[in-house]
C-alpha atoms as a PDB file:
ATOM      1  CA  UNK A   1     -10.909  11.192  12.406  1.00  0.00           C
ATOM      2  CA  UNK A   2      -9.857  11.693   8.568  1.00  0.00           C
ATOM      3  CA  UNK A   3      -9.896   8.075   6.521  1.00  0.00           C
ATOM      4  CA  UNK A   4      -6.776   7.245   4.671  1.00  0.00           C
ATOM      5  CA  UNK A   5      -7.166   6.656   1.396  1.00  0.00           C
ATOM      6  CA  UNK A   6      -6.078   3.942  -1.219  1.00  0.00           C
ATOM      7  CA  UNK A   7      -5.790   4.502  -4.875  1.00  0.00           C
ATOM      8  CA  UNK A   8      -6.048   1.363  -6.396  1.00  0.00           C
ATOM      9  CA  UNK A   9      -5.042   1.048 -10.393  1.00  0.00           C
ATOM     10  CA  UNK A  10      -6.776  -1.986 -12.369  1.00  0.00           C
ATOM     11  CA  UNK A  11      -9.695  -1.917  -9.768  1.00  0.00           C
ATOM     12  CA  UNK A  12     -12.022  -3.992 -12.107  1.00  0.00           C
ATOM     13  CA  UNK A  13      -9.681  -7.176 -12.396  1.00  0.00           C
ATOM     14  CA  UNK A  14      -9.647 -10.097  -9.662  1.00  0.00           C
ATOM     15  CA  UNK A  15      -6.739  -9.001  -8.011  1.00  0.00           C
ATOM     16  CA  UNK A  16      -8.262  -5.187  -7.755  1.00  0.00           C
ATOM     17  CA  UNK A  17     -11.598  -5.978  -6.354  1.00  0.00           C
ATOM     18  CA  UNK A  18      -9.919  -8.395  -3.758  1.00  0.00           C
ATOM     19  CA  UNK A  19      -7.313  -5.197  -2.770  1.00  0.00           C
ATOM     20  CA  UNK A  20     -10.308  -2.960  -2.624  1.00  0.00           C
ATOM     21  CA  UNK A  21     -12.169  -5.268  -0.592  1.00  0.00           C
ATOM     22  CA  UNK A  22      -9.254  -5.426   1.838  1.00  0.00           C
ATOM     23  CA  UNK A  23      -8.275  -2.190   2.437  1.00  0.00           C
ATOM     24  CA  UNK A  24     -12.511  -1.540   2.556  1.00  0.00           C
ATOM     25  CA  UNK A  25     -12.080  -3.930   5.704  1.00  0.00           C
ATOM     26  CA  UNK A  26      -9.824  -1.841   7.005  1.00  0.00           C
ATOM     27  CA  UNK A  27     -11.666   1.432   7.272  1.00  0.00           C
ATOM     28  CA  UNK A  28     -10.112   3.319   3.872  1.00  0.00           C
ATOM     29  CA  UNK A  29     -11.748   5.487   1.560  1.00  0.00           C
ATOM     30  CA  UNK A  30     -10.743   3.882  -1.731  1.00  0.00           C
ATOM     31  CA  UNK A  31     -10.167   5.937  -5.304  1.00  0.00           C
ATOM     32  CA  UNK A  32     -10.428   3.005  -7.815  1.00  0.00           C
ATOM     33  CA  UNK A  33      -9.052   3.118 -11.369  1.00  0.00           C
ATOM     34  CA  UNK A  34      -9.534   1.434 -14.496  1.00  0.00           C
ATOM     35  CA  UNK A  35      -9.342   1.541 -17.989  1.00  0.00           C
ATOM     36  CA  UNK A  36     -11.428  -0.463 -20.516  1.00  0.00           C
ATOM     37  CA  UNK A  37     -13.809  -2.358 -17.792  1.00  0.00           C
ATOM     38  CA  UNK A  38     -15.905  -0.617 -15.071  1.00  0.00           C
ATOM     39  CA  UNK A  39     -15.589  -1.271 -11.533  1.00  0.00           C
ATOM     40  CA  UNK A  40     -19.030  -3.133 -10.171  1.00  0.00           C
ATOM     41  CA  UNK A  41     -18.700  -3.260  -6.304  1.00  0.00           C
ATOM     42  CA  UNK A  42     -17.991   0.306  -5.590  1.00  0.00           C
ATOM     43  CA  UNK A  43     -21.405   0.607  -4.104  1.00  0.00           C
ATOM     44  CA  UNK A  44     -21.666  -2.907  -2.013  1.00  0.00           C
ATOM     45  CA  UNK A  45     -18.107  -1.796  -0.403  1.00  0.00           C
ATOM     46  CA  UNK A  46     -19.776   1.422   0.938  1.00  0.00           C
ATOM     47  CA  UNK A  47     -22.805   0.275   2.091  1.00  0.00           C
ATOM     48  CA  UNK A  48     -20.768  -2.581   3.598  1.00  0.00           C
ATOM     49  CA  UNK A  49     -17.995  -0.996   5.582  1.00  0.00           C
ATOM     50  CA  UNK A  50     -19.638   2.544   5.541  1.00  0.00           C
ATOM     51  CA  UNK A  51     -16.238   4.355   3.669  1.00  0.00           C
ATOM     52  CA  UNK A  52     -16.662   6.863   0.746  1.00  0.00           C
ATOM     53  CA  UNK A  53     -15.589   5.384  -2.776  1.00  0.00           C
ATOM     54  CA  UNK A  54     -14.971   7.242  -5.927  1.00  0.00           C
ATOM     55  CA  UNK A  55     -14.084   5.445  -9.482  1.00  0.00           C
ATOM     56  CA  UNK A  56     -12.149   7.236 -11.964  1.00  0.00           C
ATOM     57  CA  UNK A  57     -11.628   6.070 -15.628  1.00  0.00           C
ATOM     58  CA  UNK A  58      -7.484   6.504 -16.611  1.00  0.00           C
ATOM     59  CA  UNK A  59      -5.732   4.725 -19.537  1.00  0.00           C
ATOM     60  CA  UNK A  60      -2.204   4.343 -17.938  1.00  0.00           C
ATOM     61  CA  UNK A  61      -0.556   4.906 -20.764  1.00  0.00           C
ATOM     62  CA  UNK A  62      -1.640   8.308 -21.085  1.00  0.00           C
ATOM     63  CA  UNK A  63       0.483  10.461 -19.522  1.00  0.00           C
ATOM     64  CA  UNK A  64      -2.181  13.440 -19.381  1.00  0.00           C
ATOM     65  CA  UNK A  65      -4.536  11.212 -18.284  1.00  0.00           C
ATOM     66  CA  UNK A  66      -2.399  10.344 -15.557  1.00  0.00           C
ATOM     67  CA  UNK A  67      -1.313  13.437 -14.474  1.00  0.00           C
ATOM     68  CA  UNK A  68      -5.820  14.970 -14.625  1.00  0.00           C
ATOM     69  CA  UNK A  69      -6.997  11.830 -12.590  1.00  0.00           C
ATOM     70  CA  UNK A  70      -4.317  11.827 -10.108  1.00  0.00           C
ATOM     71  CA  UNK A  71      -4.850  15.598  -9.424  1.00  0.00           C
ATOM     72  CA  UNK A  72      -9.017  15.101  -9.371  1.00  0.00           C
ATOM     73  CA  UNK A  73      -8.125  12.355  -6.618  1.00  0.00           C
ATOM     74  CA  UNK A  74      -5.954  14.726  -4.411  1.00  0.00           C
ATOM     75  CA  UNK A  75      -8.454  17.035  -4.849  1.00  0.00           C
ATOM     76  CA  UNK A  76     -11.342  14.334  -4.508  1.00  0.00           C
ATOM     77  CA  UNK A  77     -10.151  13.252  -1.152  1.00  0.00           C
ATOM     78  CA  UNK A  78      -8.860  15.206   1.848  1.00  0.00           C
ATOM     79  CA  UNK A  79      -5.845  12.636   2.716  1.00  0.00           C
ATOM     80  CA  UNK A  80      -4.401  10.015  -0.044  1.00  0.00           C
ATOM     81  CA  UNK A  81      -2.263   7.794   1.856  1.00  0.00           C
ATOM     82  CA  UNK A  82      -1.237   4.859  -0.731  1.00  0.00           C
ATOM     83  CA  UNK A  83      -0.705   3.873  -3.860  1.00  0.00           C
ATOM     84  CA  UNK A  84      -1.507   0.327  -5.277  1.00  0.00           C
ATOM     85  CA  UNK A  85       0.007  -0.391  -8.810  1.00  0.00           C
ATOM     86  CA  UNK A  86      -1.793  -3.174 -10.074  1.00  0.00           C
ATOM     87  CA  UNK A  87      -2.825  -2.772 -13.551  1.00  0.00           C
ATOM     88  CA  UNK A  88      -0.939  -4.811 -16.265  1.00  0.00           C
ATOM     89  CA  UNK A  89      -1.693  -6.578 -19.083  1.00  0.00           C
ATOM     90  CA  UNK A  90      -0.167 -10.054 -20.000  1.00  0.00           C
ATOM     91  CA  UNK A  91       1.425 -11.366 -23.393  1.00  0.00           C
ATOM     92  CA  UNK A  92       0.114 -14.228 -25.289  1.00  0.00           C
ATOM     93  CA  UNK A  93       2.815 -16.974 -25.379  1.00  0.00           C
ATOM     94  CA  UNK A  94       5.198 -16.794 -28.666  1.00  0.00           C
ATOM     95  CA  UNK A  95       8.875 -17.052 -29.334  1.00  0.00           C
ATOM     96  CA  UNK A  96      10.322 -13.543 -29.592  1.00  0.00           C
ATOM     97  CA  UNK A  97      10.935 -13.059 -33.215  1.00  0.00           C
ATOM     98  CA  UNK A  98       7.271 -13.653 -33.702  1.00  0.00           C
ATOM     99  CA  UNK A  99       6.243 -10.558 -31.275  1.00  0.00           C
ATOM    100  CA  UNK A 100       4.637  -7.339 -33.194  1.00  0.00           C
ATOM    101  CA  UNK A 101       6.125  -4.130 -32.147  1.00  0.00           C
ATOM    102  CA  UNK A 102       2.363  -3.072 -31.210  1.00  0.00           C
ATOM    103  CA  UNK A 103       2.647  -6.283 -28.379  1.00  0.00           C
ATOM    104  CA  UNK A 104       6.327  -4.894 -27.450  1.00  0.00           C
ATOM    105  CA  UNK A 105       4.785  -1.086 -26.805  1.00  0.00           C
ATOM    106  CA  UNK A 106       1.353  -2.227 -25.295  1.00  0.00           C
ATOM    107  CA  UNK A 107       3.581  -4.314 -22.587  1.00  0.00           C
ATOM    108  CA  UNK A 108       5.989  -1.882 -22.252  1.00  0.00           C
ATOM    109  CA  UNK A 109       3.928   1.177 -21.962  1.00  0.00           C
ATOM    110  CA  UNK A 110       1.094  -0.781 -19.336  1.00  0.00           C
ATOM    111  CA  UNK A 111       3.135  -2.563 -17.289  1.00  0.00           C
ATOM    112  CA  UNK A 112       6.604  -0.673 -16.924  1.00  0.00           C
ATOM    113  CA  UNK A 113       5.927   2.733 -18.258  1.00  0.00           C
ATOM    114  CA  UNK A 114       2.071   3.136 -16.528  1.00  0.00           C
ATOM    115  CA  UNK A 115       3.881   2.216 -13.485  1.00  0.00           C
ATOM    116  CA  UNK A 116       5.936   4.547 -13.216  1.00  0.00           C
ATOM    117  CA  UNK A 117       3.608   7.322 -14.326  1.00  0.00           C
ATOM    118  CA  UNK A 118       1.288   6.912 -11.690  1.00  0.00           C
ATOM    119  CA  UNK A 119       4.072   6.704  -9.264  1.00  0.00           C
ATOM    120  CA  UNK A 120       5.663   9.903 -10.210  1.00  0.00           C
ATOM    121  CA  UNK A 121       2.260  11.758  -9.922  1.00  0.00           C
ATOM    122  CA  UNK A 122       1.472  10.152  -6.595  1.00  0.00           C
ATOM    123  CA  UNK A 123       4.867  11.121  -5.254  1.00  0.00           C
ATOM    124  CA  UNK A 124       4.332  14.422  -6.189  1.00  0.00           C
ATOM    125  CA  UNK A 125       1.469  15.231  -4.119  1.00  0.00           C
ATOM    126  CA  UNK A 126       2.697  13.383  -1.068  1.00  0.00           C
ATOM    127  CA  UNK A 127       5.841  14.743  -0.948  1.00  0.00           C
ATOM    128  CA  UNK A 128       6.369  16.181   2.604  1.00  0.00           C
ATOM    129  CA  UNK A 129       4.179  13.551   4.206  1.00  0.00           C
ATOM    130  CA  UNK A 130       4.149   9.635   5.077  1.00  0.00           C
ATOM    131  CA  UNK A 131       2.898   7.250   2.114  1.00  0.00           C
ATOM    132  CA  UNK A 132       3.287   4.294   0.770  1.00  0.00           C
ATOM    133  CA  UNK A 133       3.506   2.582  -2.681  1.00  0.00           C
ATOM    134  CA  UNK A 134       3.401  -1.040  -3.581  1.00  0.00           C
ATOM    135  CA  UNK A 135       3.662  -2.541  -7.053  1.00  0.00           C
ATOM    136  CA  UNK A 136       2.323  -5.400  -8.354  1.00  0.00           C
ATOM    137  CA  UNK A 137       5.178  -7.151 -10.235  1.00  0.00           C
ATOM    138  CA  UNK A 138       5.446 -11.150 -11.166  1.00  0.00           C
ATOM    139  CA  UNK A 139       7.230 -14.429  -9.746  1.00  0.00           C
ATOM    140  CA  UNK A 140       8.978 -14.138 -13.675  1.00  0.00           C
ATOM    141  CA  UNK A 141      11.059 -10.750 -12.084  1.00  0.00           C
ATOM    142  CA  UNK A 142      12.966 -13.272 -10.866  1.00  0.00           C
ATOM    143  CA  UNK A 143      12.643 -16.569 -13.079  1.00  0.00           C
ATOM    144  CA  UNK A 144      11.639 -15.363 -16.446  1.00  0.00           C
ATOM    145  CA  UNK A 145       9.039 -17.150 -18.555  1.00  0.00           C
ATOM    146  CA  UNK A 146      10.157 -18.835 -21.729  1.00  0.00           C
ATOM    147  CA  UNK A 147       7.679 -17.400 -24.422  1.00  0.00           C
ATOM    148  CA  UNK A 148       6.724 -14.557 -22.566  1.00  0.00           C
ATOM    149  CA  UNK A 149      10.190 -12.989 -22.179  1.00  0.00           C
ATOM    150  CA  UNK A 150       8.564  -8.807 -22.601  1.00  0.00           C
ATOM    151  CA  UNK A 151       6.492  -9.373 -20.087  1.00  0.00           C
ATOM    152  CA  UNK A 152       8.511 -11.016 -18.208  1.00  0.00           C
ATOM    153  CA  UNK A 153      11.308  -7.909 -18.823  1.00  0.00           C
ATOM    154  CA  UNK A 154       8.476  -5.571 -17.664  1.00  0.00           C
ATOM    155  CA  UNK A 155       8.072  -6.888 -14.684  1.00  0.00           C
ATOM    156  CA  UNK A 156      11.613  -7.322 -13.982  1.00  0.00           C
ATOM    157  CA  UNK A 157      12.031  -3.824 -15.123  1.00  0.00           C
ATOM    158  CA  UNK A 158       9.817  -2.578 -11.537  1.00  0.00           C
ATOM    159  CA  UNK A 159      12.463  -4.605  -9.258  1.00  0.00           C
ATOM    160  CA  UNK A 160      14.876  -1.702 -10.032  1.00  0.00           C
ATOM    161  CA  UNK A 161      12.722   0.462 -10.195  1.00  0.00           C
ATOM    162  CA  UNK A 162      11.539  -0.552  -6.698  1.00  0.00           C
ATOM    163  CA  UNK A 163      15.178  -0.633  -5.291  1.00  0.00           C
ATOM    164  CA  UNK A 164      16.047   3.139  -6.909  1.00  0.00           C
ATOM    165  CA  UNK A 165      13.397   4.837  -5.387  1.00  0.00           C
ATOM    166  CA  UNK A 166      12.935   3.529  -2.298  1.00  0.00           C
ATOM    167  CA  UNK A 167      15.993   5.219  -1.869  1.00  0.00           C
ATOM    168  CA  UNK A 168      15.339   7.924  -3.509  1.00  0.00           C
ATOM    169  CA  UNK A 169      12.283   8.715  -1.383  1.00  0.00           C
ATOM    170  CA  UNK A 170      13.468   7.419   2.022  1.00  0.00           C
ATOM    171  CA  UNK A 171      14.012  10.315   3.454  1.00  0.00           C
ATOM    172  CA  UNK A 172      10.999  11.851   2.532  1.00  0.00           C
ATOM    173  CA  UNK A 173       8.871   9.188   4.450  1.00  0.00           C
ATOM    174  CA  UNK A 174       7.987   7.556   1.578  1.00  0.00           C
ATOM    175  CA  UNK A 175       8.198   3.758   1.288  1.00  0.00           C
ATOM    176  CA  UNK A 176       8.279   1.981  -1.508  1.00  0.00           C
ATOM    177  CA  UNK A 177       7.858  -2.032  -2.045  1.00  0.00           C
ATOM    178  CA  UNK A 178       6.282  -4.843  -4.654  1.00  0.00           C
ATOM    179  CA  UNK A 179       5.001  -7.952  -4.477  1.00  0.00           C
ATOM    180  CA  UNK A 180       5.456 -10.717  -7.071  1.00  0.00           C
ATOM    181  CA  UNK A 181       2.712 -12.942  -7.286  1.00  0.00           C
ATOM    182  CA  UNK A 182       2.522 -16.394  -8.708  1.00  0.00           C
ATOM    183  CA  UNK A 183       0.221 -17.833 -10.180  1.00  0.00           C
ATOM    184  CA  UNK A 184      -2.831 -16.759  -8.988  1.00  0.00           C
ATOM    185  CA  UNK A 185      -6.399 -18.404  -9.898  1.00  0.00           C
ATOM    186  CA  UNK A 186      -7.898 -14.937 -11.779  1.00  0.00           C
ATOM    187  CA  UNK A 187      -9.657 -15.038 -15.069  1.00  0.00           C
ATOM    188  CA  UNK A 188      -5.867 -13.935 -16.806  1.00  0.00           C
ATOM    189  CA  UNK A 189      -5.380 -17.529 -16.243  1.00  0.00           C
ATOM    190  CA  UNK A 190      -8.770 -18.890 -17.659  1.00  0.00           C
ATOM    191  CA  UNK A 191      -6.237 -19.901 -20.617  1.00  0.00           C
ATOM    192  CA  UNK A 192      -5.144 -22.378 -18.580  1.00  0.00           C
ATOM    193  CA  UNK A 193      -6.389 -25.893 -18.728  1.00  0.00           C
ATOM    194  CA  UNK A 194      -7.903 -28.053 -15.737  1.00  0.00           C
ATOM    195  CA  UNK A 195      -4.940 -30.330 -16.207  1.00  0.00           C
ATOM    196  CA  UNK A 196      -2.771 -27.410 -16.715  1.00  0.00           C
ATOM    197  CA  UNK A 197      -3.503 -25.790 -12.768  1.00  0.00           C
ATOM    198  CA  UNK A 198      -3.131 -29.331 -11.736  1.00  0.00           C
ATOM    199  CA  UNK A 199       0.301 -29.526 -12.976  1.00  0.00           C
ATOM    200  CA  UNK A 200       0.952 -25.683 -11.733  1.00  0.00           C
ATOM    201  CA  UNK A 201      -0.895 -27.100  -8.266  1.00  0.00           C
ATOM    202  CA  UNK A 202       2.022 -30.084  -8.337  1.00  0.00           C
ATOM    203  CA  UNK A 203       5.231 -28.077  -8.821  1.00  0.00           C
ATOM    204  CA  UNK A 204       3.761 -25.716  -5.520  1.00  0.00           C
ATOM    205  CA  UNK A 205       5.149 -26.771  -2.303  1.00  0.00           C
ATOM    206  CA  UNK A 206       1.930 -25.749  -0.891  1.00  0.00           C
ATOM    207  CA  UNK A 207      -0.612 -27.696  -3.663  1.00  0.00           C
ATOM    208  CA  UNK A 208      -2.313 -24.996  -4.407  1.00  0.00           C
ATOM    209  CA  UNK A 209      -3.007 -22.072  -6.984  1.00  0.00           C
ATOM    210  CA  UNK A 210      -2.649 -18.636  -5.089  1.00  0.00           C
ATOM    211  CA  UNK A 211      -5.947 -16.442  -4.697  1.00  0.00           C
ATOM    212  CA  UNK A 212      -6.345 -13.145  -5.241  1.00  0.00           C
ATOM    213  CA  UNK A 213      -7.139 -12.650  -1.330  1.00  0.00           C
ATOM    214  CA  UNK A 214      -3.846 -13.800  -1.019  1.00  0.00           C
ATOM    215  CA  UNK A 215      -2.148 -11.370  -2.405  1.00  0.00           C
ATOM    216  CA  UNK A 216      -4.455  -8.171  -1.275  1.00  0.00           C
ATOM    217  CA  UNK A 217      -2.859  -9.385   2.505  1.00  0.00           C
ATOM    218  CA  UNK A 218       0.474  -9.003   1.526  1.00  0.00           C
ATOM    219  CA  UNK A 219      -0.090  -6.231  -0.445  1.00  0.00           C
ATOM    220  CA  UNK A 220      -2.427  -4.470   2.373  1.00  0.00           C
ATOM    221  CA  UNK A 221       0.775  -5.543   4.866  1.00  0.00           C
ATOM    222  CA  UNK A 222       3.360  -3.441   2.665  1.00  0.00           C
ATOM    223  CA  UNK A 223       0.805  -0.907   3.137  1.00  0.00           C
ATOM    224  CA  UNK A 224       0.522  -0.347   7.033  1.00  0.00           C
ATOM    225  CA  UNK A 225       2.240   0.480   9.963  1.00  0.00           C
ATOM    226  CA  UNK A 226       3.126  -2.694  10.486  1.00  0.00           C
ATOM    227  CA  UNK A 227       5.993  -3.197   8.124  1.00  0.00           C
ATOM    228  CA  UNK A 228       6.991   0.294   8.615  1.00  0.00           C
ATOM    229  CA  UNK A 229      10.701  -1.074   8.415  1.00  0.00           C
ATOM    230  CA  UNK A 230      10.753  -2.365   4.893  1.00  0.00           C
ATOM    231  CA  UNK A 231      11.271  -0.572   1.926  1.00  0.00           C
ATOM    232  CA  UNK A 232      12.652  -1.451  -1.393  1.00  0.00           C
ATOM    233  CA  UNK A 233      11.673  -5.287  -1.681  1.00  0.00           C
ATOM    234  CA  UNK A 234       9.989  -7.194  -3.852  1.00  0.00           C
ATOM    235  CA  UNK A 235       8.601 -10.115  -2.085  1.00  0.00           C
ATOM    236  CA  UNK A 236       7.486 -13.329  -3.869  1.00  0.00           C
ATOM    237  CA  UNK A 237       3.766 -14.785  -3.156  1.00  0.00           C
ATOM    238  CA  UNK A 238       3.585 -17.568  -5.090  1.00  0.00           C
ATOM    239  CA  UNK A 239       3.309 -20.495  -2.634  1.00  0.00           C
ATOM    240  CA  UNK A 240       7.296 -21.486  -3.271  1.00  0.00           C
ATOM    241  CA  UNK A 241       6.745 -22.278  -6.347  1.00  0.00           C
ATOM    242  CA  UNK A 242       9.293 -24.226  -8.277  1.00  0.00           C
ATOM    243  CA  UNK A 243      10.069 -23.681 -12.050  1.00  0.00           C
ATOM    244  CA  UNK A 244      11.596 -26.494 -14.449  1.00  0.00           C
END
């Protein structure tokens, strides 16, 4: 039987190592990427759930990049069934006449223009065949984040993204589908005080910070046969959280 296989973007964060670890569980091959950071558990995964793991260095903002390290992982791997966008970067907290246009075109060309990159390259080798591709947006899609209003329009910019080309690529077998986390208890949130989570904790219905775990389920759902009958959603995780 031929593995599927997972390419996972911004495999060295939290939320990457807890995807990786999840689709490990269940039985695929995993192609990791990452930029500035290396990914450490490549090795316990294998020896662990006996699957064959390759990491791959990519700058997502590269287009070139993009386009030589997806190609090495088609060629890498004898099926590539799904793609995980989850690298990102977030923005420091400032009113928006005070953002740099270097902050403006590092969020912009990570989060919105990386995503799409990496898409287009992974559709292009699965055209003809079933895949799947899930994004990993933000809760601020759909609230927006006073202060952090680029990133926030980044990650609102993958909700139409999402919604375009899941129809674009229905046809084709291809679904398409992102997940908007909340806030999740990573070290991108080590900013945060005790006091702070607390407070974050309070305004959850469910009194608690989201984990990274949490979010490689949904994401690992989106990803298998059994939500084979959604496409083009962007589903919240983020414990019904309620903003002021």
């Amino acid at each position: 039987m031929i593995r599927k296989t997972v390419i996972i973007t911004g495999a060295s964060g939290d939320i990457g190592e807890a995807l990786a670890g999840k689709f490990a569980a269940e039985g695929y091959n995993l192609a990791l990427c990452c930029n500035k950071n290396n990914v450490e558990y490549d090795g316990e995964l294998e020896e662990k759930y006996k699957i064959e793991c390759k990491s791959y260095k990519m700058d997502i903002r590269d287009y070139s990049q993009v386009e030589s390290v997806f190609s090495k992982i088609f060629s890498d791997f004898k099926s590539v069934d799904s793609l995980v966008c989850n690298a990102g970067i977030s923005q420091k907290r400032k009113l928006i006449i005070d953002v740099t246009n270097n902050e403006i075109d590092d969020l912009v060309d990570t989060n919105l223009k990386g995503t799409i990159a990496c898409t287009r390259e992974f559709v292009k080798h699965t055209m003809g065949k079933s895949a799947n591709i899930v994004l990993v947006s933000s809760f601020v899609a759909f609230y927006g984040c006073a202060c952090e209003s680029v990133y926030s329009a980044t990650k609102s910019g993958m909700l139409g993204f999402v919604k375009s080309l899941a129809n674009e690529l229905g046809n084709f077998e291809i679904r398409v589908n992102a997940v908007a986390p909340g806030f999740i208890d990573t070290k991108m949130n080590n900013n945060l005080t005790a006091a702070e989570k607390e407070d974050i904790a309070d305004m959850t219905p469910l009194k608690r910070l989201g984990t990274p775990s949490d979010v490689a389920d949904l994401v690992y759902f989106l990803s298998s046969d059994s939500s084979s009958f959604i496409t083009g959603q962007m589903i919240n995780i983020d414990g019904g959280y309620i903003p002021l």
